[in-house]
PDB file of N, CA and C in Angstrom:
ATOM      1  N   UNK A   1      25.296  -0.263  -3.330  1.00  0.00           N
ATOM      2  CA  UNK A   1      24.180  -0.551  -2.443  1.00  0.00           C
ATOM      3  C   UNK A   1      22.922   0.070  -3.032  1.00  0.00           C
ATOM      4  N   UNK A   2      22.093  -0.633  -3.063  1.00  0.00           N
ATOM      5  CA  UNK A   2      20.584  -0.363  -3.812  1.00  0.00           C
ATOM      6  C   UNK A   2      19.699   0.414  -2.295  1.00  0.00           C
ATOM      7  N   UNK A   3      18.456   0.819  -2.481  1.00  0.00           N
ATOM      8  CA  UNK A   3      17.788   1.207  -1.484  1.00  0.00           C
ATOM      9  C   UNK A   3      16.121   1.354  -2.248  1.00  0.00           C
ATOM     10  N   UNK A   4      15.605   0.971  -0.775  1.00  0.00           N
ATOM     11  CA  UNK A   4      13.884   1.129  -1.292  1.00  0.00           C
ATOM     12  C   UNK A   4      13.380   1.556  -0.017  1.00  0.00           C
ATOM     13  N   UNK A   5      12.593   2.671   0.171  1.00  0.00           N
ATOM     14  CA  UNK A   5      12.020   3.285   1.795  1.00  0.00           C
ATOM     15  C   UNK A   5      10.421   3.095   1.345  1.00  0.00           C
ATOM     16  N   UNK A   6       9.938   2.067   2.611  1.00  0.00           N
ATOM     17  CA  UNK A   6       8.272   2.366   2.618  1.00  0.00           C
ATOM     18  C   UNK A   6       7.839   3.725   2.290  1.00  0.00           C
ATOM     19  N   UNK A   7       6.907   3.322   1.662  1.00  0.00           N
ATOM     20  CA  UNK A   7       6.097   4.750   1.062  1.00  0.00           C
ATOM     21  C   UNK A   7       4.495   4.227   1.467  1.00  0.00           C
ATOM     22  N   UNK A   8       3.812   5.250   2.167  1.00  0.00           N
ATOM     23  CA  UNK A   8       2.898   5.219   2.547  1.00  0.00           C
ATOM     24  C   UNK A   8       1.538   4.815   2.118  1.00  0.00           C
ATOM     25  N   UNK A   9       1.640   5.322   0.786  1.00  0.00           N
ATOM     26  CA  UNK A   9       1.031   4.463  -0.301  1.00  0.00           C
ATOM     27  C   UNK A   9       1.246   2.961  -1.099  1.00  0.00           C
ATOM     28  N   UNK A  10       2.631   2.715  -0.493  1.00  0.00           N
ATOM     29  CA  UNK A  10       2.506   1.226  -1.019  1.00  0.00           C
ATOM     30  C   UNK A  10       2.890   0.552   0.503  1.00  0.00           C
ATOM     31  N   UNK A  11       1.956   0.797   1.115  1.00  0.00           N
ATOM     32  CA  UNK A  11       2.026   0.264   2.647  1.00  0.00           C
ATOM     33  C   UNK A  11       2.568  -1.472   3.023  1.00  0.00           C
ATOM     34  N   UNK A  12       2.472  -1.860   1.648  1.00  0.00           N
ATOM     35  CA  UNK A  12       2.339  -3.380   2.071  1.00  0.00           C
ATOM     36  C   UNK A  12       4.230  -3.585   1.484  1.00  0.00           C
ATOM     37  N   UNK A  13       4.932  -2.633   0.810  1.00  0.00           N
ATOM     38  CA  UNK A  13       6.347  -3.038   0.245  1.00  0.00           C
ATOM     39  C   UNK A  13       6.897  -2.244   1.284  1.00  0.00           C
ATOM     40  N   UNK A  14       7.988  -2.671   1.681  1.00  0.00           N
ATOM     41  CA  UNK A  14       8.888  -2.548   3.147  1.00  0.00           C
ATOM     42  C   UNK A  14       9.909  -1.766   2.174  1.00  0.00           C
ATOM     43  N   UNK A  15      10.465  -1.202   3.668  1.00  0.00           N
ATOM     44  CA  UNK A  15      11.858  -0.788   3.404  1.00  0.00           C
ATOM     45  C   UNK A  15      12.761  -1.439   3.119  1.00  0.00           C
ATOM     46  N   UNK A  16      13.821  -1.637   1.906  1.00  0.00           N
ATOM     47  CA  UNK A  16      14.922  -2.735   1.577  1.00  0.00           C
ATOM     48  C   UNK A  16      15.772  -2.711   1.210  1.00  0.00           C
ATOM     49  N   UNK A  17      17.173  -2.555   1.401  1.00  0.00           N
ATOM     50  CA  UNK A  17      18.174  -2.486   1.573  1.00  0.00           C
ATOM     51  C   UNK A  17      18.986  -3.824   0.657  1.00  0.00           C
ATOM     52  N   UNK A  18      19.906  -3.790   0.036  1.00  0.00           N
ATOM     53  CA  UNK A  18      20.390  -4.781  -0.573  1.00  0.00           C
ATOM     54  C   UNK A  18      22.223  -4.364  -1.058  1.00  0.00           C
ATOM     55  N   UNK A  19      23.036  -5.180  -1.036  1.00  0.00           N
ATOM     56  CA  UNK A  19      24.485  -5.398  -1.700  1.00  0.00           C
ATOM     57  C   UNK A  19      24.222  -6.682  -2.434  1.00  0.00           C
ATOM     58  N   UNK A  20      25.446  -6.322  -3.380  1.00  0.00           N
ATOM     59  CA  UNK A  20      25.666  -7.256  -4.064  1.00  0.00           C
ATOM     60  C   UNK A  20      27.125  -7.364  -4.677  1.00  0.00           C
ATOM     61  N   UNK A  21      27.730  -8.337  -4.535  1.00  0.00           N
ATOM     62  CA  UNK A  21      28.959  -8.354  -4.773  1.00  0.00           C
ATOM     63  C   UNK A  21      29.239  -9.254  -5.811  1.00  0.00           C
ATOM     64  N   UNK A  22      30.348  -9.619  -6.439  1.00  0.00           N
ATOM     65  CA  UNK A  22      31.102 -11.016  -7.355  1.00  0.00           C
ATOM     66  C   UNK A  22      30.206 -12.127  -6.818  1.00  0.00           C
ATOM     67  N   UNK A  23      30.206 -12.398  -5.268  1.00  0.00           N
ATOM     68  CA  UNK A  23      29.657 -14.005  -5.350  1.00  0.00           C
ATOM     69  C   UNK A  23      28.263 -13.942  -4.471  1.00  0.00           C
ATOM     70  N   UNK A  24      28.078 -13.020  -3.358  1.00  0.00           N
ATOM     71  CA  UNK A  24      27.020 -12.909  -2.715  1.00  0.00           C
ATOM     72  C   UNK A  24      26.062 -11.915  -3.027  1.00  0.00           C
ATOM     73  N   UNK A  25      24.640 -11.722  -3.090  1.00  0.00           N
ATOM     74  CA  UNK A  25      23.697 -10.928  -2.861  1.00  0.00           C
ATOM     75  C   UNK A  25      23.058 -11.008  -1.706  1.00  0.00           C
ATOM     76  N   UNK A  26      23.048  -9.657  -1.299  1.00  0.00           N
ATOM     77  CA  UNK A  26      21.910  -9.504   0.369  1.00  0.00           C
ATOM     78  C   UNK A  26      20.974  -8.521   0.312  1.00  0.00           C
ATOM     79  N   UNK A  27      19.739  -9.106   0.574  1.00  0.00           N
ATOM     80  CA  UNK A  27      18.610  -8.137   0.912  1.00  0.00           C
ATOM     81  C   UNK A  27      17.821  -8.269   1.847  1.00  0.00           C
ATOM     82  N   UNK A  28      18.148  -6.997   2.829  1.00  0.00           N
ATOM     83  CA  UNK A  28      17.552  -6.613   4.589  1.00  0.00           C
ATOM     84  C   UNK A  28      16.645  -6.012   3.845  1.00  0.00           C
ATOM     85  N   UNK A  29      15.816  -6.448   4.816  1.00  0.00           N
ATOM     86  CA  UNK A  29      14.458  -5.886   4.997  1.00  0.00           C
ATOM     87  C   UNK A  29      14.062  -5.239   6.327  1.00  0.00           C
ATOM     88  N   UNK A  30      12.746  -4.222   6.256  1.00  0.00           N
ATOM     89  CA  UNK A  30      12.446  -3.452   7.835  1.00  0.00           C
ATOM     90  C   UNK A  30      11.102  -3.438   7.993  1.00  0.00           C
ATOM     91  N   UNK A  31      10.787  -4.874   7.006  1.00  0.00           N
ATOM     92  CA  UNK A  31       9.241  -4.698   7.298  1.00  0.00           C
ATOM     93  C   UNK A  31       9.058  -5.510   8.353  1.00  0.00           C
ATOM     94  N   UNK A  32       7.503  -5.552   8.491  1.00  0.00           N
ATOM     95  CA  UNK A  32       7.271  -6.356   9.779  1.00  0.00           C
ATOM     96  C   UNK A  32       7.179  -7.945   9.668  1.00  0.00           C
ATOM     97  N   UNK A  33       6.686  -8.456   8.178  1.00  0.00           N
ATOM     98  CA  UNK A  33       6.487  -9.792   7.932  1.00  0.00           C
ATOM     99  C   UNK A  33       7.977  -9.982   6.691  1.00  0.00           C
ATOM    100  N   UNK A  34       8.878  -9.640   6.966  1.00  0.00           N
ATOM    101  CA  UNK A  34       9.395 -10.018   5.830  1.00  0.00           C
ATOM    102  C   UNK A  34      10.787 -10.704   6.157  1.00  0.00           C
ATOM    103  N   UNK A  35      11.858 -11.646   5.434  1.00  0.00           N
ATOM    104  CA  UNK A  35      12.843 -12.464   6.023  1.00  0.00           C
ATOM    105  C   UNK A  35      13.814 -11.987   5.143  1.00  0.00           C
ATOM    106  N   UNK A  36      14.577 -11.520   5.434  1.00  0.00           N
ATOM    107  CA  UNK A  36      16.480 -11.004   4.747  1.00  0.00           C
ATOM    108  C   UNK A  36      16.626 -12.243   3.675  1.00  0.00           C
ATOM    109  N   UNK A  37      17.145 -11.787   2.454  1.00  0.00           N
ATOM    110  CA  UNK A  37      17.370 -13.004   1.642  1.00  0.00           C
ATOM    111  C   UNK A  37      18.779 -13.115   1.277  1.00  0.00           C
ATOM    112  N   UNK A  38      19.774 -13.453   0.945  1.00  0.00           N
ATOM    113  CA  UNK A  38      21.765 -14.022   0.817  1.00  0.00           C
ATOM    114  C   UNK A  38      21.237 -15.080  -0.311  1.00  0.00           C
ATOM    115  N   UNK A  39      21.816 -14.811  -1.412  1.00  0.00           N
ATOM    116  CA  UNK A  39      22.174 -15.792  -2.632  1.00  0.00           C
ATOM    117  C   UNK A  39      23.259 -15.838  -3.162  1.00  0.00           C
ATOM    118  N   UNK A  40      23.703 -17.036  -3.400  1.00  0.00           N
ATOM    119  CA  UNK A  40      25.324 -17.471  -3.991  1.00  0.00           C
ATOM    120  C   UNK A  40      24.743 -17.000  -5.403  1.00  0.00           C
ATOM    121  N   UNK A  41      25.378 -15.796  -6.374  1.00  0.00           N
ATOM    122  CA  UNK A  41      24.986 -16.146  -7.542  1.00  0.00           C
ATOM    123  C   UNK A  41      25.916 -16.683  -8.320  1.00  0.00           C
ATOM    124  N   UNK A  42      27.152 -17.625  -7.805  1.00  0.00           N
ATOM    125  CA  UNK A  42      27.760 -18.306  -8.726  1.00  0.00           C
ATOM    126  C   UNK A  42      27.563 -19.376  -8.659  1.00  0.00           C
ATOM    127  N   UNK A  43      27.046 -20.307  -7.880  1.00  0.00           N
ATOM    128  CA  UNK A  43      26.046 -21.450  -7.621  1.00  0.00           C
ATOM    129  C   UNK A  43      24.280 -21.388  -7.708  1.00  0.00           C
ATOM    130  N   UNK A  44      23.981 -20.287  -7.966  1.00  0.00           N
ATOM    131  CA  UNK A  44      22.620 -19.820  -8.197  1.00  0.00           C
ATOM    132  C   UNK A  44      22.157 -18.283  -8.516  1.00  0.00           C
ATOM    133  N   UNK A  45      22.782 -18.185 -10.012  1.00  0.00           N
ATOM    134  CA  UNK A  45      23.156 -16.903 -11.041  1.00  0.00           C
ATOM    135  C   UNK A  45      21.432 -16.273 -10.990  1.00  0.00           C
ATOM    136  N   UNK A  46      20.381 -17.170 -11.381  1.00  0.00           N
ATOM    137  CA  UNK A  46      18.673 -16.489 -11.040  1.00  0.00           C
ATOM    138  C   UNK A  46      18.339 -16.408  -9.871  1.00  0.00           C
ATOM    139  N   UNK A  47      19.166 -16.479  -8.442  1.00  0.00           N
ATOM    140  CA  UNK A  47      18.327 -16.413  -7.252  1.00  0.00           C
ATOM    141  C   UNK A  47      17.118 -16.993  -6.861  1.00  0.00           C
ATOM    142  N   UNK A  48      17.557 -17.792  -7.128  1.00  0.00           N
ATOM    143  CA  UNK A  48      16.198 -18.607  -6.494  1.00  0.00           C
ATOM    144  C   UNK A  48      15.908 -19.588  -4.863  1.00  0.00           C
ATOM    145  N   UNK A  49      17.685 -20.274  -4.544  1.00  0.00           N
ATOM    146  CA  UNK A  49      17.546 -20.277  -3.385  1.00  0.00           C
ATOM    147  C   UNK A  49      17.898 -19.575  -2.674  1.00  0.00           C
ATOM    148  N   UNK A  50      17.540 -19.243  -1.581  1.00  0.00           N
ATOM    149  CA  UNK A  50      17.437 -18.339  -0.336  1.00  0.00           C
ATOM    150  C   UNK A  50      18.136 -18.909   0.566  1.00  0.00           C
ATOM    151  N   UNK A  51      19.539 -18.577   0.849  1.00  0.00           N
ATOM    152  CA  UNK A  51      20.482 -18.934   2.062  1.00  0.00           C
ATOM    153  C   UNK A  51      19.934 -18.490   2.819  1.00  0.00           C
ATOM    154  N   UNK A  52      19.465 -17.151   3.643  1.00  0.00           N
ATOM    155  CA  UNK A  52      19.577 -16.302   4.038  1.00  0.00           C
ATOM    156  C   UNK A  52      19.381 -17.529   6.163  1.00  0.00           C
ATOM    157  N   UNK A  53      18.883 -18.723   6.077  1.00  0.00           N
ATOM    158  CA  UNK A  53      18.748 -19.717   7.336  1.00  0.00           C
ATOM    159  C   UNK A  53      19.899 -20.507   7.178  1.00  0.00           C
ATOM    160  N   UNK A  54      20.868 -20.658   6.103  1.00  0.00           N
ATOM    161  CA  UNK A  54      21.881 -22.034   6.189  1.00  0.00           C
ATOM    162  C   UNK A  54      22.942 -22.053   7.078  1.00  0.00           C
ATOM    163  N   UNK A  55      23.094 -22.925   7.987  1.00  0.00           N
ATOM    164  CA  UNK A  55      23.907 -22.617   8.897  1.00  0.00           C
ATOM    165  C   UNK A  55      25.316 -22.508   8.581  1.00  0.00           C
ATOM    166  N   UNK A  56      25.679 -22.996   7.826  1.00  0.00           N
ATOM    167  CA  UNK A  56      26.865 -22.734   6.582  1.00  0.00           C
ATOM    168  C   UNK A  56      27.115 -21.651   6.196  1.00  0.00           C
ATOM    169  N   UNK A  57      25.814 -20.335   5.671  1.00  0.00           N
ATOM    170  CA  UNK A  57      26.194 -19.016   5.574  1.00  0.00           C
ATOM    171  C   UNK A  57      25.766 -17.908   6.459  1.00  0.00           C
ATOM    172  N   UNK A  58      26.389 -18.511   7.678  1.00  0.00           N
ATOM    173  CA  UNK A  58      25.749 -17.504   8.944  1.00  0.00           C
ATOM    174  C   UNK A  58      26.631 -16.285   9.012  1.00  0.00           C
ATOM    175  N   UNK A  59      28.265 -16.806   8.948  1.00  0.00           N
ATOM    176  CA  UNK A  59      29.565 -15.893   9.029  1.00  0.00           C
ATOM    177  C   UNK A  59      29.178 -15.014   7.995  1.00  0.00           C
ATOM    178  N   UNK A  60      28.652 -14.905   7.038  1.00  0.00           N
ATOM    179  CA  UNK A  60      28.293 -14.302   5.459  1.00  0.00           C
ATOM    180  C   UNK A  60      27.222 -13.257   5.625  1.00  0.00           C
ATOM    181  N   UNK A  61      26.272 -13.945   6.278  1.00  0.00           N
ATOM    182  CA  UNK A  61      24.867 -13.197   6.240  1.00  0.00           C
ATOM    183  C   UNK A  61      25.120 -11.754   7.622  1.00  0.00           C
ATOM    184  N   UNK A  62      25.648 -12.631   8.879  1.00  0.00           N
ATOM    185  CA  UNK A  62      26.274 -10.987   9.648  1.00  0.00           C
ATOM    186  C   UNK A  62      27.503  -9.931   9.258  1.00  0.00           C
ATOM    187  N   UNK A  63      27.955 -10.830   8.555  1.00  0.00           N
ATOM    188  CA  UNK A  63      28.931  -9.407   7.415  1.00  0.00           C
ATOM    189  C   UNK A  63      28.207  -9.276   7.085  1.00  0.00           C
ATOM    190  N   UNK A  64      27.492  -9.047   6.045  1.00  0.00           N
ATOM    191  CA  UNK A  64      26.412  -8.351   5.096  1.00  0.00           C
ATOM    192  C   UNK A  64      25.214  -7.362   5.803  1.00  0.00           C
ATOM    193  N   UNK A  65      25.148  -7.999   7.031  1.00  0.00           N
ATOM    194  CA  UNK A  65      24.173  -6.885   7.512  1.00  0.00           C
ATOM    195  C   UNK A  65      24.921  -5.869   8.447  1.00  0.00           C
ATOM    196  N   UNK A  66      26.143  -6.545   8.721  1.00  0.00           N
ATOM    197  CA  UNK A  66      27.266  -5.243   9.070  1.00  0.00           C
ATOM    198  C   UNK A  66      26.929  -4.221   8.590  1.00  0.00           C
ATOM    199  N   UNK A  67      27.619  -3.993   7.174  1.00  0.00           N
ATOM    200  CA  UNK A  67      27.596  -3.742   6.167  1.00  0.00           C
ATOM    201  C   UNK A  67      27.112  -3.154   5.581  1.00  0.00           C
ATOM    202  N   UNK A  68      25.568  -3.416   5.513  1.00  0.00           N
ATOM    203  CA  UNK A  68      24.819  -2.832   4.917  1.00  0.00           C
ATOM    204  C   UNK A  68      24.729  -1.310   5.914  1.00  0.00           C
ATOM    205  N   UNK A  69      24.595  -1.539   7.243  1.00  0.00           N
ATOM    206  CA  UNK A  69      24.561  -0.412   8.123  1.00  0.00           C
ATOM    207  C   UNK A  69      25.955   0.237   7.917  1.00  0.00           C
ATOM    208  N   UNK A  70      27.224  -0.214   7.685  1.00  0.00           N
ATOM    209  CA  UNK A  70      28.260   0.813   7.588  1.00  0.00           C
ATOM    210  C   UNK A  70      28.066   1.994   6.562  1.00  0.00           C
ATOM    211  N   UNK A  71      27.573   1.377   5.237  1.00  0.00           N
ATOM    212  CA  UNK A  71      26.934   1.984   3.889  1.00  0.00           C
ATOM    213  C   UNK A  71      25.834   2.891   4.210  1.00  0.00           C
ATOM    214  N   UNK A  72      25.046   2.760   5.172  1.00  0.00           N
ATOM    215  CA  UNK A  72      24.252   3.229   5.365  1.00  0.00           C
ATOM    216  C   UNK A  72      24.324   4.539   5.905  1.00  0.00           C
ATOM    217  N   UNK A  73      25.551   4.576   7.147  1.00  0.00           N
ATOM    218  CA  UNK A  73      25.797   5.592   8.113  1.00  0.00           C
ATOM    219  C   UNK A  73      26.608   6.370   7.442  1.00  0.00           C
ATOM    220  N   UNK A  74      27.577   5.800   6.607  1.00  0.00           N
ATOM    221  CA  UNK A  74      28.444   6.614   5.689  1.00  0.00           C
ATOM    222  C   UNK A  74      27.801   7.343   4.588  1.00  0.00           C
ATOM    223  N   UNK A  75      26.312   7.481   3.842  1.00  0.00           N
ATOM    224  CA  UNK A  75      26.454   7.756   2.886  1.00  0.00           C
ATOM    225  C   UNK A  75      24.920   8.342   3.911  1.00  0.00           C
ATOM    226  N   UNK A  76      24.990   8.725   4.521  1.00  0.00           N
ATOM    227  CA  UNK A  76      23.382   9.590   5.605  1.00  0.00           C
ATOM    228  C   UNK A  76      22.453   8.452   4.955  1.00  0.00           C
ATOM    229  N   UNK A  77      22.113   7.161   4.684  1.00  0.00           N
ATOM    230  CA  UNK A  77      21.133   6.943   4.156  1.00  0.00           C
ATOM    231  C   UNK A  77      20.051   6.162   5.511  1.00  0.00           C
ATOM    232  N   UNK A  78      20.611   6.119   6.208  1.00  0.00           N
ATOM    233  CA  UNK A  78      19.728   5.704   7.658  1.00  0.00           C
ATOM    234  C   UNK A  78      18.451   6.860   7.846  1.00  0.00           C
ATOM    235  N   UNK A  79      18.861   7.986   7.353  1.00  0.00           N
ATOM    236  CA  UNK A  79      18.159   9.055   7.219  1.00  0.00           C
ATOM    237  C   UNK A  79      16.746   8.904   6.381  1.00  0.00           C
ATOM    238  N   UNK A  80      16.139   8.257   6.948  1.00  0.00           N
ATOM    239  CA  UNK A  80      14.785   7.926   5.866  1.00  0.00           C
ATOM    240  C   UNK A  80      13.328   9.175   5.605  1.00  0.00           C
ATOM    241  N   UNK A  81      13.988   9.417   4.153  1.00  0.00           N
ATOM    242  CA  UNK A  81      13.264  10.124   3.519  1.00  0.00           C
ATOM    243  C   UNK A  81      11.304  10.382   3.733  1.00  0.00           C
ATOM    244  N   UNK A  82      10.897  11.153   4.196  1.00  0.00           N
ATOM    245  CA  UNK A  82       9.500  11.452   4.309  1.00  0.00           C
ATOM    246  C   UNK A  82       9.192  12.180   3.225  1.00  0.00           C
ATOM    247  N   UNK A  83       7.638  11.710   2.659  1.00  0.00           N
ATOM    248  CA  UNK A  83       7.018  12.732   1.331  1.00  0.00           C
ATOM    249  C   UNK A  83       5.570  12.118   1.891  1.00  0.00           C
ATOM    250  N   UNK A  84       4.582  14.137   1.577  1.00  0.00           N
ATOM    251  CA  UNK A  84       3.385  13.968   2.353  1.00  0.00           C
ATOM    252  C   UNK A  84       2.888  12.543   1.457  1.00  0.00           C
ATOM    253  N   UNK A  85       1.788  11.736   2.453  1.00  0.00           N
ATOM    254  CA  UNK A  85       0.704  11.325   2.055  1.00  0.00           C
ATOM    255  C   UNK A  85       0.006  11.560   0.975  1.00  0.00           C
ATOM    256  N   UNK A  86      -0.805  10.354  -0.296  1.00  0.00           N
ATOM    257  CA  UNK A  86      -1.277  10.947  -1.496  1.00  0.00           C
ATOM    258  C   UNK A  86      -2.314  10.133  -1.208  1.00  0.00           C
ATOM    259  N   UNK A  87      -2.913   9.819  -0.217  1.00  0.00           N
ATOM    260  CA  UNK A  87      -4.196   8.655  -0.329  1.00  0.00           C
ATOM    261  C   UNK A  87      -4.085   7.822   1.076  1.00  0.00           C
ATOM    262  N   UNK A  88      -4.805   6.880   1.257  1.00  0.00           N
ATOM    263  CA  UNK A  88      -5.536   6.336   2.431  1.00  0.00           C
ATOM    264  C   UNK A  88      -4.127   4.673   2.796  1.00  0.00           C
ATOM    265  N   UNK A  89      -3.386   4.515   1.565  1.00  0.00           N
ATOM    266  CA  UNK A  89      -3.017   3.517   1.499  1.00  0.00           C
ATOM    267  C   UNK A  89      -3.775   2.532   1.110  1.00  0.00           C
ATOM    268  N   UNK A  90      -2.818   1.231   1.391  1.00  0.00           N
ATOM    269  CA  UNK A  90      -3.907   0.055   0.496  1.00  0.00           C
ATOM    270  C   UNK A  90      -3.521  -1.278   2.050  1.00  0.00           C
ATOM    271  N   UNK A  91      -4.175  -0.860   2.863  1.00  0.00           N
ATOM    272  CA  UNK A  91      -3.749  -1.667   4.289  1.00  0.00           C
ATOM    273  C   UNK A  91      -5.214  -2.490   4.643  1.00  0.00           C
ATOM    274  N   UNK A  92      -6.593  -2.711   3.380  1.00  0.00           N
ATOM    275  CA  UNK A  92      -7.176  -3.436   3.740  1.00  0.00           C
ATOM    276  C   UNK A  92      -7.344  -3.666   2.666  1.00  0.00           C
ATOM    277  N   UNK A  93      -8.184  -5.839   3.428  1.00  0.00           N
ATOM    278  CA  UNK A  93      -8.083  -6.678   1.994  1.00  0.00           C
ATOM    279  C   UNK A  93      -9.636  -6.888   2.295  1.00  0.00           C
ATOM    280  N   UNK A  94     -10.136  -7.595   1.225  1.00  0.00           N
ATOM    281  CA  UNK A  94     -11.671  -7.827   0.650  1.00  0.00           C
ATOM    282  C   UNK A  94     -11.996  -8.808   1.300  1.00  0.00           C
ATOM    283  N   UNK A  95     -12.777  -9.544   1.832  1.00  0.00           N
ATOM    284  CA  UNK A  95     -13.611 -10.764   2.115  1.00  0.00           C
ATOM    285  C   UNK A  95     -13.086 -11.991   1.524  1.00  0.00           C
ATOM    286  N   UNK A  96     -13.603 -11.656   0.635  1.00  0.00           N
ATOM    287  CA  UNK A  96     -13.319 -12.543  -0.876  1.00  0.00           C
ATOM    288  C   UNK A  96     -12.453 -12.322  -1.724  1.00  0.00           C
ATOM    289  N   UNK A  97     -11.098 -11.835  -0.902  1.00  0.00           N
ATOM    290  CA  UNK A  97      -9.803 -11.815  -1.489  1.00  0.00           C
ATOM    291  C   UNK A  97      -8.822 -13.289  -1.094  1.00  0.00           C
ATOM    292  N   UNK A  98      -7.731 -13.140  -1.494  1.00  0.00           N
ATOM    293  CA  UNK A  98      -7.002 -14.573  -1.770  1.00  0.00           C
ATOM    294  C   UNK A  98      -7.026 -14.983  -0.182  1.00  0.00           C
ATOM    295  N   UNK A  99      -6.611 -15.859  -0.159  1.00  0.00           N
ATOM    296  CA  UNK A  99      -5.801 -16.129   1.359  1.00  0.00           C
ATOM    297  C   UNK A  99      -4.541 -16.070   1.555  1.00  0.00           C
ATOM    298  N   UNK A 100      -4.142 -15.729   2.820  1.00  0.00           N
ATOM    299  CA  UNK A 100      -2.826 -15.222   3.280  1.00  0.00           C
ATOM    300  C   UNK A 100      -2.062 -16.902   2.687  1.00  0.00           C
ATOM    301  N   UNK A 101      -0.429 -16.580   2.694  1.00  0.00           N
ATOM    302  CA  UNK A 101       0.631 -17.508   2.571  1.00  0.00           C
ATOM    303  C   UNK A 101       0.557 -18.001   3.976  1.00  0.00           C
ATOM    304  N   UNK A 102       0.958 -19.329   3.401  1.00  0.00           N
ATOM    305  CA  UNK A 102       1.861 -20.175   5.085  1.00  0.00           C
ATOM    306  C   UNK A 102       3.303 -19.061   5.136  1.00  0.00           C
ATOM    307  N   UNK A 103       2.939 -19.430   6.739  1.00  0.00           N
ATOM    308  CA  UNK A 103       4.965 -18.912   7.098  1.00  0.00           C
ATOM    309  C   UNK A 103       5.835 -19.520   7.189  1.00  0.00           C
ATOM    310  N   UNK A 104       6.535 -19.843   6.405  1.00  0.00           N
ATOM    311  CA  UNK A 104       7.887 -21.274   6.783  1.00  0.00           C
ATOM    312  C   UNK A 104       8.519 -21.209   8.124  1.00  0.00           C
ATOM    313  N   UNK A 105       8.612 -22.795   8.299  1.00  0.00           N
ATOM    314  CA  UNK A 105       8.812 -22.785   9.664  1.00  0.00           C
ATOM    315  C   UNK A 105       9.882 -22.018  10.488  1.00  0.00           C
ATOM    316  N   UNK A 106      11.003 -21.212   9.342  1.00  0.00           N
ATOM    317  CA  UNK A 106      12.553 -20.697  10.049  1.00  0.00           C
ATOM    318  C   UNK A 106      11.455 -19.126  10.850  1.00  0.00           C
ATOM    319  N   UNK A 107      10.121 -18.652  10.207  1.00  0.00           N
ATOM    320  CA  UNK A 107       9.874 -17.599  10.843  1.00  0.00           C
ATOM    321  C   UNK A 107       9.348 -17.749  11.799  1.00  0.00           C
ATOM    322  N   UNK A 108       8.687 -18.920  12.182  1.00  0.00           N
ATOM    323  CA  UNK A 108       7.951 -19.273  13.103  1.00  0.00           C
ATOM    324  C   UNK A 108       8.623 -19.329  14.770  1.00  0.00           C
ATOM    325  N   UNK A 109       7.895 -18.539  15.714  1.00  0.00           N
ATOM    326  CA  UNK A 109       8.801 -18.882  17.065  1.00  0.00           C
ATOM    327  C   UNK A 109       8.559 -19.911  17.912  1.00  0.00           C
ATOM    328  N   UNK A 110       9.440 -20.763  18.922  1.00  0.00           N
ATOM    329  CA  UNK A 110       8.744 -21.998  18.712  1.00  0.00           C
ATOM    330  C   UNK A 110       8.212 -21.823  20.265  1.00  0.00           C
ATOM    331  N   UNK A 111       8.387 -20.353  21.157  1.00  0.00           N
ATOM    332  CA  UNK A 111       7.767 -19.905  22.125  1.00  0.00           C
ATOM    333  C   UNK A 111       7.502 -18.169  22.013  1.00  0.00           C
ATOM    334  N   UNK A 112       6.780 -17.917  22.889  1.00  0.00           N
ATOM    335  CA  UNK A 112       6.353 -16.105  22.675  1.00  0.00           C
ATOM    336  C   UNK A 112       7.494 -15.527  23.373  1.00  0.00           C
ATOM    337  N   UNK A 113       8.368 -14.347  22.859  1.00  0.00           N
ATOM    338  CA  UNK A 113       9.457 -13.944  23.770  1.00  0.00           C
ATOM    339  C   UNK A 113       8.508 -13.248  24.729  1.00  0.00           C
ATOM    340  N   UNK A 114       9.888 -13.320  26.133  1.00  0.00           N
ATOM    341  CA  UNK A 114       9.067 -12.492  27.296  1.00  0.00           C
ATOM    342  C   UNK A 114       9.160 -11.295  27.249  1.00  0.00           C
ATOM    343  N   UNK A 115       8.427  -9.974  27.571  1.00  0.00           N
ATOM    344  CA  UNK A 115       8.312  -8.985  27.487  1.00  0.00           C
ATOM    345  C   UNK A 115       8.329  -8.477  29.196  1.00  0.00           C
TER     346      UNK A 115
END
């Protein structure tokens, strides 16, 4: 099991979590804009498509995020590491910087949950 913890200074890369086995790869994410990715790499060895919506690898994708939390609790790594602050972060963009991505439609909700 791989691991990556937000760091305050790279405000915009999430926390990420990943396995990888013989035929599947999984990578959870804990950011706020970001979508879990599941790749067959024996049907797709460079990762490039993204199961992580196929309704075909649903049984696959909740093992894996089992999983990833069993690894997690077993080895203290739920325990997320703090180190002071080195700067302001990088949490604003320019005017005349790029424009944001579309969101594919699997992130999209197709009502506001109730609160």
């Amino acid at each position: 099991m791989d691991e990556y913890y937000w760091e305050y200074n790279f405000s915009h890369t999430p926390t990420m979590f990943a396995l990888r086995g013989n035929q599947y790869q999984f990578i959870g994410y804990r950011g706020v804009w970001d979508t879990d990715e599941l790749y067959d790499l024996k049907a797709d060895p460079l990762a490039r498509n993204n199961l992580i919506h196929s309704p075909k690898h649903q049984k696959i994708v909740r093992k894996l995020r089992a999983r990833i939390f069993q690894e997690l609790k077993a080895s203290s790594g739920a325990q997320i590491p703090l180190t002071p602050n080195r700067g302001h972060g990088a949490n604003l963009r320019k005017i005349t910087g790029s424009r944001p991505a579309q969101f594919p439609p699997e992130v999209i909700r197709k009502r506001d949950a109730k609160e």
